[in-house]
C-alpha atoms as a PDB file:
ATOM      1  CA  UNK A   1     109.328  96.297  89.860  1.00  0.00           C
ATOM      2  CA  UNK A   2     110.463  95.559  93.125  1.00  0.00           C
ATOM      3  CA  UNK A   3     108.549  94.729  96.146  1.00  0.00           C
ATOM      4  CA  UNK A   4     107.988  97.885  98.522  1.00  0.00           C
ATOM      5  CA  UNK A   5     108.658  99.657  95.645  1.00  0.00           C
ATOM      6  CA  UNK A   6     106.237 102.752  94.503  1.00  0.00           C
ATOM      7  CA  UNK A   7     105.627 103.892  90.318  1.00  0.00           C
ATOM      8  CA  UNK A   8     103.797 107.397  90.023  1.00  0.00           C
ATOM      9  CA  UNK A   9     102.043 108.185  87.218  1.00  0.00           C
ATOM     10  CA  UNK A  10      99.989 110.832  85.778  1.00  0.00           C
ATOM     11  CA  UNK A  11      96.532 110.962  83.274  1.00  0.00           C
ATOM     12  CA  UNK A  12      94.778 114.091  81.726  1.00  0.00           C
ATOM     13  CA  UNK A  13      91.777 112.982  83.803  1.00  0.00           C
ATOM     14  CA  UNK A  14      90.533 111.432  86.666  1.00  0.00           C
ATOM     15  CA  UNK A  15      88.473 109.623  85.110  1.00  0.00           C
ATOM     16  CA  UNK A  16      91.683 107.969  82.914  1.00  0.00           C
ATOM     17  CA  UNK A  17      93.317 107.457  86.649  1.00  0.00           C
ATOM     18  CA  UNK A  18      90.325 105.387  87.903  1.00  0.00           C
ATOM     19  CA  UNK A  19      89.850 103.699  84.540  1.00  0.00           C
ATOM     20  CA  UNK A  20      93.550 102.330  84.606  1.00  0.00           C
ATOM     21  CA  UNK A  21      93.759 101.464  87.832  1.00  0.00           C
ATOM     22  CA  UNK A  22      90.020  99.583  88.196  1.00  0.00           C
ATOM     23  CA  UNK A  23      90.561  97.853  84.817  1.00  0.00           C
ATOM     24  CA  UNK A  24      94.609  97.529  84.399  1.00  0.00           C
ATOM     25  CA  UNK A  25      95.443  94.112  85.878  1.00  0.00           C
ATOM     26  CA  UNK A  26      99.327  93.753  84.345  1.00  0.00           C
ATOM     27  CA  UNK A  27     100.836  93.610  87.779  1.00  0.00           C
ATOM     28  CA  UNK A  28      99.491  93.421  91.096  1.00  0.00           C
ATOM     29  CA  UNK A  29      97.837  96.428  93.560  1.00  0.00           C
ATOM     30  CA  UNK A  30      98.240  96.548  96.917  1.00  0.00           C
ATOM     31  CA  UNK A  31      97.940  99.886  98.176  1.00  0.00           C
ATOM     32  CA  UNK A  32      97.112 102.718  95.693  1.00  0.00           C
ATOM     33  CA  UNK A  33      95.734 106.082  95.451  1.00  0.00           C
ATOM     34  CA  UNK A  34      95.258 109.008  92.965  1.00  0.00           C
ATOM     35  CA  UNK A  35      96.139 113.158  94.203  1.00  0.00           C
ATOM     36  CA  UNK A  36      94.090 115.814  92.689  1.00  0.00           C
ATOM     37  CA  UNK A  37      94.077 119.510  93.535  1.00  0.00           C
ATOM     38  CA  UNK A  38      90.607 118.551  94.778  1.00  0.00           C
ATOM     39  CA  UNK A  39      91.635 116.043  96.865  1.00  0.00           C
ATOM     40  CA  UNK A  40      92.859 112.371  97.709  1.00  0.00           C
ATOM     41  CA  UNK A  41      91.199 108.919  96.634  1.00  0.00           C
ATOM     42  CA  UNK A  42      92.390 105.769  97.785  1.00  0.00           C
ATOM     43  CA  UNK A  43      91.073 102.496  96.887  1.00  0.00           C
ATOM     44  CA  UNK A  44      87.771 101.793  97.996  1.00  0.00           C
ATOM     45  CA  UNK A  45      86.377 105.657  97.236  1.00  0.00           C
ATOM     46  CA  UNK A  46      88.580 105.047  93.781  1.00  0.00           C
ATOM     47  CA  UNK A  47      86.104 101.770  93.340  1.00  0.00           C
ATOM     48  CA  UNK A  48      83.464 103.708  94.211  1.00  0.00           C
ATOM     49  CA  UNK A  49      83.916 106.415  91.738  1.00  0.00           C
ATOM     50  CA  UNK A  50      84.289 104.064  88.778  1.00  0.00           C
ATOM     51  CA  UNK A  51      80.787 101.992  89.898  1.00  0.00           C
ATOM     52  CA  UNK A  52      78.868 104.952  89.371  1.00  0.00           C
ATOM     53  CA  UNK A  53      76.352 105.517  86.959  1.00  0.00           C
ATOM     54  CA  UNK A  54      77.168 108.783  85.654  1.00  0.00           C
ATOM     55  CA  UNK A  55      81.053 107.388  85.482  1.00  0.00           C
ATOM     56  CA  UNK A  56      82.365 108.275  81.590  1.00  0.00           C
ATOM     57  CA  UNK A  57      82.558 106.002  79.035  1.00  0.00           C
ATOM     58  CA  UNK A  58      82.272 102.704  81.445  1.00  0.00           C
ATOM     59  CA  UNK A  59      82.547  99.811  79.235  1.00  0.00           C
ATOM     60  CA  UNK A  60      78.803  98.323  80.413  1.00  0.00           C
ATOM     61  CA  UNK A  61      77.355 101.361  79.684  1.00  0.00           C
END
């Protein structure tokens, strides 16, 4: 892809959006964020969401 460039993409859930983007490490993140009807996360409240204990299906659970 290239640089400066920006991919959109869409999952059934949030949790699926915060999965791929916490876990996925095929190409470099340098600004990212995921819209919902409720709202905007960007990427420290996206971390944030995904190191919580009641996140679904977290690998280390």
């Amino acid at each position: 892809m290239p640089k400066g460039s920006m991919r959109f993409q869409t999952f059934p859930t949030l949790a699926e959006a915060v999965r791929f983007l916490v876990t996925d490490t095929t190409e470099p993140r340098f600004q990212y964020a995921i819209d919902t009807d409720q709202g905007r996360y960007e990427k420290d409240e996206i971390a944030a969401l995904y190191e919580r204990p009641d996140f679904p299906d977290r690998p280390d659970a």
